[in-house]
C-alpha atoms as a PDB file:
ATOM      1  CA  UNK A   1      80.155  53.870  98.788  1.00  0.00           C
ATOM      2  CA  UNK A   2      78.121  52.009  96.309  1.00  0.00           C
ATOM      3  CA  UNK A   3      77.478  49.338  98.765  1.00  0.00           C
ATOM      4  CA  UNK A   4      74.518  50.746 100.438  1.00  0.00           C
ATOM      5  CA  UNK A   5      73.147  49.764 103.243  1.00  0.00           C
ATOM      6  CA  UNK A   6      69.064  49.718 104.647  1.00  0.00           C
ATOM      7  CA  UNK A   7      70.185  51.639 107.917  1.00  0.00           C
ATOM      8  CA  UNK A   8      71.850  54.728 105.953  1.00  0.00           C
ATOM      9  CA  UNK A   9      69.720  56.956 103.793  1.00  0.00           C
ATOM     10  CA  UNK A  10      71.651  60.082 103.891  1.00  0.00           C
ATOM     11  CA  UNK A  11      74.560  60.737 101.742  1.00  0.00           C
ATOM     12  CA  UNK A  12      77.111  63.603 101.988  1.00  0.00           C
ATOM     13  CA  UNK A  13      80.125  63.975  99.226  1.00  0.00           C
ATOM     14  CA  UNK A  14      82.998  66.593  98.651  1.00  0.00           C
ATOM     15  CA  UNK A  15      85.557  66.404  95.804  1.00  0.00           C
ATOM     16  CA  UNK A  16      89.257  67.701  96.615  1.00  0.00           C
ATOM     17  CA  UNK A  17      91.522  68.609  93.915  1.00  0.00           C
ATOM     18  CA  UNK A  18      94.845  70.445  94.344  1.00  0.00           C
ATOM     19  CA  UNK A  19      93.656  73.828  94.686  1.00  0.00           C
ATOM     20  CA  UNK A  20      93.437  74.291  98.435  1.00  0.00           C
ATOM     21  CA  UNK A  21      96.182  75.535  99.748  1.00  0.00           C
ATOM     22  CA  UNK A  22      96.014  72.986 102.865  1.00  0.00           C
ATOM     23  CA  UNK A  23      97.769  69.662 101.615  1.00  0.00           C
ATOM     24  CA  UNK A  24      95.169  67.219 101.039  1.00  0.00           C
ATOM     25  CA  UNK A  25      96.179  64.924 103.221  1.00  0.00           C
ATOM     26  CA  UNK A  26      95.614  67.260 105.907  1.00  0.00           C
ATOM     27  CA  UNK A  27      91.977  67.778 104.424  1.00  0.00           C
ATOM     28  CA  UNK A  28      91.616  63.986 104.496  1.00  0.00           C
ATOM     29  CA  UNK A  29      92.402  63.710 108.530  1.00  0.00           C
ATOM     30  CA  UNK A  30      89.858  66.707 109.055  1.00  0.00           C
ATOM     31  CA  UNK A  31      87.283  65.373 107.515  1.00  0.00           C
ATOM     32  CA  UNK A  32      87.428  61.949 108.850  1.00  0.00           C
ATOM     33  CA  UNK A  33      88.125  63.838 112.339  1.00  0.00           C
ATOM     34  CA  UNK A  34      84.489  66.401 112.011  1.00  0.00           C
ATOM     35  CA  UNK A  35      82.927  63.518 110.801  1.00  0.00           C
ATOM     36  CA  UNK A  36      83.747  60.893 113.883  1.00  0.00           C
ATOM     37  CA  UNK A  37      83.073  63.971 116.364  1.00  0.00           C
ATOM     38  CA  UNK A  38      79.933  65.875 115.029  1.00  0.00           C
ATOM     39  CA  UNK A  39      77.947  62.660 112.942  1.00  0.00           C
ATOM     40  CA  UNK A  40      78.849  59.255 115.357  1.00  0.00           C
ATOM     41  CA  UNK A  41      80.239  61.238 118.864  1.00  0.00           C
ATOM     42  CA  UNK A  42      81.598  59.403 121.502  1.00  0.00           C
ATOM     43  CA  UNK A  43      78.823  58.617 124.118  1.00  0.00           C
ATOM     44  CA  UNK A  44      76.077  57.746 121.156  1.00  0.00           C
ATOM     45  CA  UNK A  45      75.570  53.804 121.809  1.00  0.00           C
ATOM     46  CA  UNK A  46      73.725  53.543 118.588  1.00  0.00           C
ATOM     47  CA  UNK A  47      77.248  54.252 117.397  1.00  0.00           C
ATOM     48  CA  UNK A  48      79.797  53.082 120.183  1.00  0.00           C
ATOM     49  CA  UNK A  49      81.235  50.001 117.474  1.00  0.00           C
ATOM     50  CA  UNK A  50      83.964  51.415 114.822  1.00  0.00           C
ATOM     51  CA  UNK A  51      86.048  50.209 112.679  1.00  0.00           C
ATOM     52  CA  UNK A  52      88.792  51.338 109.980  1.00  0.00           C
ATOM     53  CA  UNK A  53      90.582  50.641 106.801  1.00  0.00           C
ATOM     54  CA  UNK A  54      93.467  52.525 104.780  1.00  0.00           C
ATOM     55  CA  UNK A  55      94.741  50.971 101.657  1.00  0.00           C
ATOM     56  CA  UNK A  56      97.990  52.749 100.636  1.00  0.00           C
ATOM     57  CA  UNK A  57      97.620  51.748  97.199  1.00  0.00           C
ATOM     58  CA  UNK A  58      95.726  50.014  94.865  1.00  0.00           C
ATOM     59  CA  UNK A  59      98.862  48.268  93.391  1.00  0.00           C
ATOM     60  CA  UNK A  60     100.166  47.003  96.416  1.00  0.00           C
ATOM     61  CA  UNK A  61     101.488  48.788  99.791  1.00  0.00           C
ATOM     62  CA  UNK A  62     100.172  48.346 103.552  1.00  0.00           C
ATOM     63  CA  UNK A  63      96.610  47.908 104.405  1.00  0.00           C
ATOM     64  CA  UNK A  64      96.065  49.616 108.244  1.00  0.00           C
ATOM     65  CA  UNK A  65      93.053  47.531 110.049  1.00  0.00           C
ATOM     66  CA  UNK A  66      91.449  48.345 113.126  1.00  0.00           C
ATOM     67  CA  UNK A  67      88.746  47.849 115.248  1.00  0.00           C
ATOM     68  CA  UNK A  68      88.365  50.956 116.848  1.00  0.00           C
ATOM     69  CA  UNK A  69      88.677  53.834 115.128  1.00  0.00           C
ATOM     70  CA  UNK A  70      88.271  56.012 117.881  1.00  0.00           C
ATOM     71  CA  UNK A  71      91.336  54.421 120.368  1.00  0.00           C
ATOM     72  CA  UNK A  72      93.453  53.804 117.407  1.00  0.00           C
ATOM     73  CA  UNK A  73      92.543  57.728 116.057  1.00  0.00           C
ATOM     74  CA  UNK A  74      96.495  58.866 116.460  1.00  0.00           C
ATOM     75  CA  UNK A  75      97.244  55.366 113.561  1.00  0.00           C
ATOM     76  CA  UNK A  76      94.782  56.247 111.820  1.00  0.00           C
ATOM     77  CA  UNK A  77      95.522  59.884 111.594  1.00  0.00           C
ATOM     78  CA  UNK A  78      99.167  59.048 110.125  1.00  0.00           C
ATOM     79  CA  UNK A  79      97.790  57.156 107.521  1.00  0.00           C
ATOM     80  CA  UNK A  80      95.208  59.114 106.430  1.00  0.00           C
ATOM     81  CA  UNK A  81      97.685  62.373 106.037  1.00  0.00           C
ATOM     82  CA  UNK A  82      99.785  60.181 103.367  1.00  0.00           C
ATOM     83  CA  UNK A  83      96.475  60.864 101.405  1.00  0.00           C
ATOM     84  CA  UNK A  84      96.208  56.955 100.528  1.00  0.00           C
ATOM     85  CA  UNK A  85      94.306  55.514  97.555  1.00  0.00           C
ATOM     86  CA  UNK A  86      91.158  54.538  99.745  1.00  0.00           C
ATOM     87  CA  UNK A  87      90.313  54.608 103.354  1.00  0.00           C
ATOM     88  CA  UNK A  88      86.807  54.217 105.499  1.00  0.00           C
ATOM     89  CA  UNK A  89      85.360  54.001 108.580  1.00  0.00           C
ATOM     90  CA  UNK A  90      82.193  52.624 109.967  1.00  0.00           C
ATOM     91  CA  UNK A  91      79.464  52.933 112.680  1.00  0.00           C
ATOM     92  CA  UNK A  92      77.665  50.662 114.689  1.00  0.00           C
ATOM     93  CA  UNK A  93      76.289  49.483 117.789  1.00  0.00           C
ATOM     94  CA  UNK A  94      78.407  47.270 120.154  1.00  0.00           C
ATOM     95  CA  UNK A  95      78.195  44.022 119.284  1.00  0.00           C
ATOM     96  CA  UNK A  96      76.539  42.078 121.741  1.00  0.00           C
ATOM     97  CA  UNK A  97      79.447  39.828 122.504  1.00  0.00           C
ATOM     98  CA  UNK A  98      83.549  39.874 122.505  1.00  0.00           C
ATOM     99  CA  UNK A  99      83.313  37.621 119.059  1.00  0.00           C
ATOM    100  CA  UNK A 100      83.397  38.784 115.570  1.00  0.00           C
ATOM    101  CA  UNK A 101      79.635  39.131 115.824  1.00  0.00           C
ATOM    102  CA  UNK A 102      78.006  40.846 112.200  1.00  0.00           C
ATOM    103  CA  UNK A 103      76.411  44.247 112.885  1.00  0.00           C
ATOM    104  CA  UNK A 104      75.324  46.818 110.532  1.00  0.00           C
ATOM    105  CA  UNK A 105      76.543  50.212 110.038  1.00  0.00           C
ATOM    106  CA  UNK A 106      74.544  52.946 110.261  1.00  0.00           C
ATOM    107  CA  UNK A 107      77.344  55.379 109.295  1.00  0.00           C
ATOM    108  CA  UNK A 108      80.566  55.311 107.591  1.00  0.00           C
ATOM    109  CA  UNK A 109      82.982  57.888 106.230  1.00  0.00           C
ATOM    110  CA  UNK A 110      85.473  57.390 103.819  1.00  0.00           C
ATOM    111  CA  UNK A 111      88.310  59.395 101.274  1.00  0.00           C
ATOM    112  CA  UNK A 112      89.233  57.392  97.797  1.00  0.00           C
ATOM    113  CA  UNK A 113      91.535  59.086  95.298  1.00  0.00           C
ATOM    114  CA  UNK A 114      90.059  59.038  91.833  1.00  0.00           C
ATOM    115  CA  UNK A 115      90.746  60.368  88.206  1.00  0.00           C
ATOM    116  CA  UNK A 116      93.894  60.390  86.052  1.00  0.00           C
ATOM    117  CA  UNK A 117      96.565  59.474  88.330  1.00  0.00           C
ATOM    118  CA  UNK A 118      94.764  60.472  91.826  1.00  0.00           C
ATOM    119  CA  UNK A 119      94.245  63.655  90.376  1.00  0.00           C
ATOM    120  CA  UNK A 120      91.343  64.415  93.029  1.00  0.00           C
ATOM    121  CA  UNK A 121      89.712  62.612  96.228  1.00  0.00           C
ATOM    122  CA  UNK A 122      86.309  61.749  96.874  1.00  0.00           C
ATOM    123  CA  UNK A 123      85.355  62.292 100.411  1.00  0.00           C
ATOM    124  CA  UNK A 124      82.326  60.769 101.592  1.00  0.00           C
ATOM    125  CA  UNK A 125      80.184  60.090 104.704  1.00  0.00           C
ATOM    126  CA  UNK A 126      76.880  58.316 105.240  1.00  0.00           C
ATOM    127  CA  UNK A 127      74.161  58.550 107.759  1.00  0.00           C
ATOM    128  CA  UNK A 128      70.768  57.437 109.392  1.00  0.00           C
ATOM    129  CA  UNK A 129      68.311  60.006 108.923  1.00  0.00           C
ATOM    130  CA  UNK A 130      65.523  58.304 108.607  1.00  0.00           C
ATOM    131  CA  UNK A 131      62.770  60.172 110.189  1.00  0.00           C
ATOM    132  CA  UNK A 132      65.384  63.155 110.911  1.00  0.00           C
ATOM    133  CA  UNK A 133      65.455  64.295 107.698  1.00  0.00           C
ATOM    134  CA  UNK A 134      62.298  66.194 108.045  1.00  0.00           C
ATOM    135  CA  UNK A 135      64.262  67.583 111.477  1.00  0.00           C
ATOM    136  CA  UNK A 136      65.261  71.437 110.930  1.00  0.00           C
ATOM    137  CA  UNK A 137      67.536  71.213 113.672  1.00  0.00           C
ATOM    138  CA  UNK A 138      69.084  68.025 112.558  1.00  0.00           C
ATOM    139  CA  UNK A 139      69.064  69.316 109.051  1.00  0.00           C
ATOM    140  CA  UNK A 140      70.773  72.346 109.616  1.00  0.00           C
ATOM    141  CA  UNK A 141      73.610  69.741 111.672  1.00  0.00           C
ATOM    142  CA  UNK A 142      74.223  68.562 108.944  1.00  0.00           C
ATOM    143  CA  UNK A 143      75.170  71.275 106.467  1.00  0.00           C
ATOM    144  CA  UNK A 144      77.186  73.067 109.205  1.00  0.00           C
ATOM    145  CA  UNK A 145      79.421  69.501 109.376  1.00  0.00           C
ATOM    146  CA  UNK A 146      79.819  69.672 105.814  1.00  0.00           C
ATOM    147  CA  UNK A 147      80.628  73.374 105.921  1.00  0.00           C
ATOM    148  CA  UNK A 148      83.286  72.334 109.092  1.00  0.00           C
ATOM    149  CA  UNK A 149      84.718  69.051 107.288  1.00  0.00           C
ATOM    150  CA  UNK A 150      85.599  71.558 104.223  1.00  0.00           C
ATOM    151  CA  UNK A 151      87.662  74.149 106.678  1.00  0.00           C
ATOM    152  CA  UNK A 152      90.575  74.915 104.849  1.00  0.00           C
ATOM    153  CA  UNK A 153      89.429  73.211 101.312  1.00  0.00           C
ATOM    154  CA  UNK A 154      87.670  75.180  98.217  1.00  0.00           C
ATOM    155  CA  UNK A 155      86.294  71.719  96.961  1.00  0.00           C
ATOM    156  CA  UNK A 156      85.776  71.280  93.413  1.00  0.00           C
ATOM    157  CA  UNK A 157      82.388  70.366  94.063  1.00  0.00           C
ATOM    158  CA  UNK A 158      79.866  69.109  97.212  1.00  0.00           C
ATOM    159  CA  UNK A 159      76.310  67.631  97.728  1.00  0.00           C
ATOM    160  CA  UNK A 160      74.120  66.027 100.343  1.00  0.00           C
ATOM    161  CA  UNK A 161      71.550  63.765  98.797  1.00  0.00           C
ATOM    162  CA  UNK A 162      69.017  61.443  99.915  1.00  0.00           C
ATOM    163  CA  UNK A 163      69.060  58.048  98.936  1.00  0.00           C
ATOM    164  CA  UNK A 164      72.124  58.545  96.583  1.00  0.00           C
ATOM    165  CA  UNK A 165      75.015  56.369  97.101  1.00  0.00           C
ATOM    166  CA  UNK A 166      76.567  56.668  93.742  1.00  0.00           C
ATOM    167  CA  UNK A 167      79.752  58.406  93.082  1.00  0.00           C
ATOM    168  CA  UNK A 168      78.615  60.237  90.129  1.00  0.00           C
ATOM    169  CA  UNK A 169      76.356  62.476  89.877  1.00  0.00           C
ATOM    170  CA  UNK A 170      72.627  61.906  88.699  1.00  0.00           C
ATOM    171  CA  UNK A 171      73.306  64.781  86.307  1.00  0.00           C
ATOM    172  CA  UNK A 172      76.662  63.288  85.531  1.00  0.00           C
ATOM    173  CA  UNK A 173      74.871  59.615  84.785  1.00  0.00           C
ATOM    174  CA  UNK A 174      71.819  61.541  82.257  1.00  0.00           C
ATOM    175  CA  UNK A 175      74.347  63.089  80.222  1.00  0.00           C
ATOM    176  CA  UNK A 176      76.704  60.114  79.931  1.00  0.00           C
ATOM    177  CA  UNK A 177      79.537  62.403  81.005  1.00  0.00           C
ATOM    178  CA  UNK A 178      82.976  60.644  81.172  1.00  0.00           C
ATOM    179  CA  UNK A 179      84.394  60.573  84.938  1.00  0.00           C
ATOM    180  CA  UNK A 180      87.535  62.021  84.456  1.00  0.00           C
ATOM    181  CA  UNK A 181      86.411  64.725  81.983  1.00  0.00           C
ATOM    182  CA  UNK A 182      83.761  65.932  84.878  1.00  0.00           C
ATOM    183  CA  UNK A 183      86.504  65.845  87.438  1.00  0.00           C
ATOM    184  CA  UNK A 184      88.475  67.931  85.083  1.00  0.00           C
ATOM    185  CA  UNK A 185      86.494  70.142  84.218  1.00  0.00           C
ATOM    186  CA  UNK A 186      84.542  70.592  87.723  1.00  0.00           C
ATOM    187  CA  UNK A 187      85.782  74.120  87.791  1.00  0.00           C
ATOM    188  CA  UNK A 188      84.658  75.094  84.705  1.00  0.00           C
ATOM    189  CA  UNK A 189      81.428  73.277  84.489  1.00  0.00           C
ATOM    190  CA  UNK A 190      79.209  72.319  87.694  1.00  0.00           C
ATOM    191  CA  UNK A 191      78.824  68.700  88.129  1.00  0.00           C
ATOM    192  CA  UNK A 192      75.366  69.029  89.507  1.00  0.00           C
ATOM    193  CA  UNK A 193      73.067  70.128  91.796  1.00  0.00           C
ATOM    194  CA  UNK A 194      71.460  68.845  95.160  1.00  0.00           C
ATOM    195  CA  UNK A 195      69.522  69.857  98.230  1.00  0.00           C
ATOM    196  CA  UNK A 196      73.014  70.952  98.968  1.00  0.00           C
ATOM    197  CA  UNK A 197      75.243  72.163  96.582  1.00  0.00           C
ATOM    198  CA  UNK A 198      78.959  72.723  97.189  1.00  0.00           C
ATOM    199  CA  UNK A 199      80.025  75.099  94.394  1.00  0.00           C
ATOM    200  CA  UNK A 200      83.860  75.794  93.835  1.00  0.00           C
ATOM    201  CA  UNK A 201      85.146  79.290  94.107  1.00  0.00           C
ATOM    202  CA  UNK A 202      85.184  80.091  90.166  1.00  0.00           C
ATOM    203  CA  UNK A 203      81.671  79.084  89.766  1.00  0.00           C
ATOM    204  CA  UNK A 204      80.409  80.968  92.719  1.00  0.00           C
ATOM    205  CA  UNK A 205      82.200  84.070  91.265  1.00  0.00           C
ATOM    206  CA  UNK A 206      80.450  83.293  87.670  1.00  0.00           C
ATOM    207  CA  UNK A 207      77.326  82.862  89.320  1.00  0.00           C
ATOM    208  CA  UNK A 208      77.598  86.376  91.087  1.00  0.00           C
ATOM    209  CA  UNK A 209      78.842  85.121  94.242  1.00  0.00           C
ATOM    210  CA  UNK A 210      77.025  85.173  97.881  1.00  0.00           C
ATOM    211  CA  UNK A 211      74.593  88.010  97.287  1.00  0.00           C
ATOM    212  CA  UNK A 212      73.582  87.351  93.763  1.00  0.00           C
ATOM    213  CA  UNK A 213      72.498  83.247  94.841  1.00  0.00           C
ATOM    214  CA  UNK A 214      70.857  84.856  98.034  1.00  0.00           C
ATOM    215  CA  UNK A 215      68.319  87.073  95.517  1.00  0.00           C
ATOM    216  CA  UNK A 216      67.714  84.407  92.983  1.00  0.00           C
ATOM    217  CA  UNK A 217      64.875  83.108  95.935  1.00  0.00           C
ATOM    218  CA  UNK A 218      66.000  79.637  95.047  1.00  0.00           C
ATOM    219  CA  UNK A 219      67.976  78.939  98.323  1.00  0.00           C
ATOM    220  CA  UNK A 220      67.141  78.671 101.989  1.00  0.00           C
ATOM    221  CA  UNK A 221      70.156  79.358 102.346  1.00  0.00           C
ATOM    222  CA  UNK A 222      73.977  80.475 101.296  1.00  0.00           C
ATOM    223  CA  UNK A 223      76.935  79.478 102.843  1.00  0.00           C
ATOM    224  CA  UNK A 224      80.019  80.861 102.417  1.00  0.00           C
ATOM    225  CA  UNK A 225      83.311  78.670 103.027  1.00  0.00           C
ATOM    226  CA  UNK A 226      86.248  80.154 104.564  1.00  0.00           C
ATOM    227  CA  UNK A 227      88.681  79.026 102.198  1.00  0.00           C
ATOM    228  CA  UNK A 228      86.950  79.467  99.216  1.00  0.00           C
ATOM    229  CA  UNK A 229      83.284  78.420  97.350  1.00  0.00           C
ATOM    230  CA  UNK A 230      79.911  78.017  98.787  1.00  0.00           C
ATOM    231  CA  UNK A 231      77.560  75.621 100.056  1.00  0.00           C
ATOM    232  CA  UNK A 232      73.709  76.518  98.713  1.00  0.00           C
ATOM    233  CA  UNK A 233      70.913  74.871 100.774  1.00  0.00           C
ATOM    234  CA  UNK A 234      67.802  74.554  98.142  1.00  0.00           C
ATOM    235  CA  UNK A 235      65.475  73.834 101.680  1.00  0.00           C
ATOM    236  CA  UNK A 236      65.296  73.949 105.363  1.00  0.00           C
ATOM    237  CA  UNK A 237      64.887  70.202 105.353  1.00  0.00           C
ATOM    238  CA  UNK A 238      65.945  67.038 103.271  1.00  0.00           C
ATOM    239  CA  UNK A 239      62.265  66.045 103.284  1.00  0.00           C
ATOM    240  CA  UNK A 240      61.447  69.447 101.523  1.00  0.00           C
ATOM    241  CA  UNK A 241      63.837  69.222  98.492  1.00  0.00           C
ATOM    242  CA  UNK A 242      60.639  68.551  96.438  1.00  0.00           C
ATOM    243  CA  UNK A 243      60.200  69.188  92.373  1.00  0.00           C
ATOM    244  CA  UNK A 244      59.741  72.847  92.564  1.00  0.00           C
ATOM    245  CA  UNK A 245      62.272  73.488  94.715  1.00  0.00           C
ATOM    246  CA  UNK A 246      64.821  71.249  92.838  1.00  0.00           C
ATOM    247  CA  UNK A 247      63.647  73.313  89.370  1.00  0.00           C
ATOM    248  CA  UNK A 248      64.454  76.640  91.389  1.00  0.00           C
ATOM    249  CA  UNK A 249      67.960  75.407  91.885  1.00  0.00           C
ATOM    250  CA  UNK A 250      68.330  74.412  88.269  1.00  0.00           C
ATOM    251  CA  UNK A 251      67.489  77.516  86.943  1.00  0.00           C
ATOM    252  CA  UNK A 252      69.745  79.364  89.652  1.00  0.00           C
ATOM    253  CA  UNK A 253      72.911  77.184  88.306  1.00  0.00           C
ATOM    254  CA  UNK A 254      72.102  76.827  84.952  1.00  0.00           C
ATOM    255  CA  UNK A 255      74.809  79.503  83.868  1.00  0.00           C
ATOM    256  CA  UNK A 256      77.643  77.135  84.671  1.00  0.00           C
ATOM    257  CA  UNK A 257      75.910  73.252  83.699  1.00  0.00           C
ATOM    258  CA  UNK A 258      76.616  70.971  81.696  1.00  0.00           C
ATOM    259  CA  UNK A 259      74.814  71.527  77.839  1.00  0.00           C
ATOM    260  CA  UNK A 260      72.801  68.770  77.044  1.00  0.00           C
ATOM    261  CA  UNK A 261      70.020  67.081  77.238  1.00  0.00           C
ATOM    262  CA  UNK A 262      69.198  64.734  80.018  1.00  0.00           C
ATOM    263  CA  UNK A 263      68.833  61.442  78.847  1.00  0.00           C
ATOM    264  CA  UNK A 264      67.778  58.013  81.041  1.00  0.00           C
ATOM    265  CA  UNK A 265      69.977  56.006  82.801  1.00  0.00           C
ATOM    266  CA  UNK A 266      68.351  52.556  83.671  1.00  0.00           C
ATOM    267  CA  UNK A 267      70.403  51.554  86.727  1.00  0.00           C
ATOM    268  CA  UNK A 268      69.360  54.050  88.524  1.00  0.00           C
ATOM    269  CA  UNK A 269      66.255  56.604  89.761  1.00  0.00           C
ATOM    270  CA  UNK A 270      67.609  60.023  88.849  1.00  0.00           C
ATOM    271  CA  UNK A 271      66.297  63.602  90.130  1.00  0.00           C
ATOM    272  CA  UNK A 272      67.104  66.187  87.246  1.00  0.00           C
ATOM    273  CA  UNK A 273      65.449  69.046  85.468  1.00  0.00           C
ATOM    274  CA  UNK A 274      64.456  67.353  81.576  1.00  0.00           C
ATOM    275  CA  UNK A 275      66.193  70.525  80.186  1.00  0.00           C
ATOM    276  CA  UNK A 276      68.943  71.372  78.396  1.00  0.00           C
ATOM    277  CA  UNK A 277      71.074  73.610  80.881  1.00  0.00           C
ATOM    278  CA  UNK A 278      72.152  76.016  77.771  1.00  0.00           C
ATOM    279  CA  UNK A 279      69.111  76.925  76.513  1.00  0.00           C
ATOM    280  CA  UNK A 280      67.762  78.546  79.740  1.00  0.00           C
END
C-alpha cells in the first residue's frame, strides 16, 4: 500500500504467519469482512463505490475483478480463502455517472503474501481520519476493529500509524533490517512499535504479559486478543502519540527490540527512539 493517497492518512497493518490455529485463508476473509462492515459500512455515501482485486499468483493464475465488492462479497470470499498472493479493495464515493468516471479512495483494505515462499501475509487497511484522529470515540473504533479483524489470529506483529504507508517498519528501515530476516524472526524480536502495537503471544509473555504492560504507565491501554498476543494503545488518540509518549513505549518494549542503533533512512520521515534498544 505504498501508493498513498491525499484522502487516507490512517494506516492499520497485521502480519499472519502459520501459527494461528485458524487457516489463514480464513483469517484473510475475516479481515477483509470486519474491515468492509465496521471501517466503509453499507449506508456511508462517502463510501457507497467499491471495488476488488485477487491475484492468485504472481507467476500467473486468475485475476478476480469486480466492481462491487459488496454484491459480489460471496466471489470474493472464495477467493480470498485460497489465501492468494495479493488481493485489495477500495472505497469511494459513487461516481457521479454510469461511466468509468476516476474517483479517489478514501479507504482500501488489502492481504499480500510476503517472505520466503509466502511464508507470512501482510494484511492491511487504510482510512480517512483526518480531523478524527483527535476523536476518542473514533479512536477507540478503531483499535477495537483491529482487535475484531485479528479474532482467531495471534499475529506475528500489528500497528496503526499515521501517515505511514510503508510495509516495513520505521524501526525496520533505521536499522537496515533485511525483510525476510524481520519476518522470521518477528517472534523472537519485535519489529517495532506504534501508537498501536500488536505484540505476538511470545513477546507478550517475555514482556510479563497483560498486567506487567498495564503497570509500566506507558499505555492507555492493553488489549488482550482472544487467540493469542496483545494490542498496546500508547494514547487515547492518534493525535496524542506525541515524543514522550512514543519514548514511554520504547522503553516498555525495549526487552524484546531489535539491538542497534538507529540510523537515517532518506526516503522517508521516521518516528524512533535514537537509542540502541539493548543498552536500556
Amino acid at each position: 500500500m505504498d501508493d498513498e493517497t491525499p484522502t487516507m492518512d490512517v494506516a492499520v497493518w497485521a502480519t499472519l504467519d502459520d501459527q494461528a490455529a485458524t487457516p489463514r485463508g480464513d483469517l484473510l476473509v475475516h479481515w477483509f469482512r470486519t474491515a468492509t462492515d465496521r471501517l466503509f459500512p453499507a449506508g456511508d455515501e462517502e463510501t457507497a463505490g467499491s471495488w476488488a482485486l485477487v491475484s492468485e499468483s504472481m507467476t500467473g493464475g486468475r485475476d478476480i475483478r469486480v466492481r462491487d465488492a459488496r454484491a459480489h462479497w460471496d466471489q470474493l470470499a472464495d477467493a480470498l480463502r485460497s489465501s492468494p498472493f495479493h488481493a485489495a479493495a477500495g472505497f469511494h464515493a459513487p461516481a457521479l455517472d454510469d461511466g468509468d468516471a476516476w474517483v479517489d479512495d478514501v479507504g482500501r483494505v488489502g492481504g499480500t503474501q510476503t517472505g520466503r515462499g509466502g511464508s507470512h501475509t501482510e494484511l492491511s487497511a487504510a482510512v480517512r481520519g483526518a480531523e478524527r484522529v483527535a476523536d476518542a470515540a473514533w479512536c477507540a473504533g478503531l483499535v477495537a476493529f483491529l482487535a475484531a479483524a485479528l479474532d482467531g489470529a495471534n499475529p506475528a506483529f500489528a500497528r496503526i500509524d499515521h501517515r505511514n504507508f510503508h510495509e516495513t517498519t520505521d524501526l525496520e528501515a533505521v536499522l537496515k533490517r533485511p525483510r525476510r530476516r524481520s519476518l522470521r524472526e518477528s517472534r523472537t524480536l519485535l519489529r517495532g512499535y506504534s501508537w498501536v502495537t500488536g505484540v505476538p503471544a511470545e513477546l507478550a509473555d517475555r514482556l510479563g504479559g497483560t498486567a506487567a504492560l498495564e503497570a509500566t504507565g506507558a499505555f492507555h491501554a492493553v488489549h488482550p486478543l482472544r487467540a493469542g498476543g496483545l494490542l498496546l494503545q500508547a494514547s487515547e488518540t492518534l493525535a496524542a502519540y506525541d515524543d514522550r509518549h512514543m519514548e514511554a513505549v520504547f522503553r516498555a518494549l525495549a526487552p524484546v527490540l531489535p539491538p542497534g542503533l538507529p540510523g537515517e533512512d532518506p526516503g522517508r520521515s521516521v518516528r524512533v527512539v535514537r537509542e540502541d534498544a539493548s543498552r536500556v
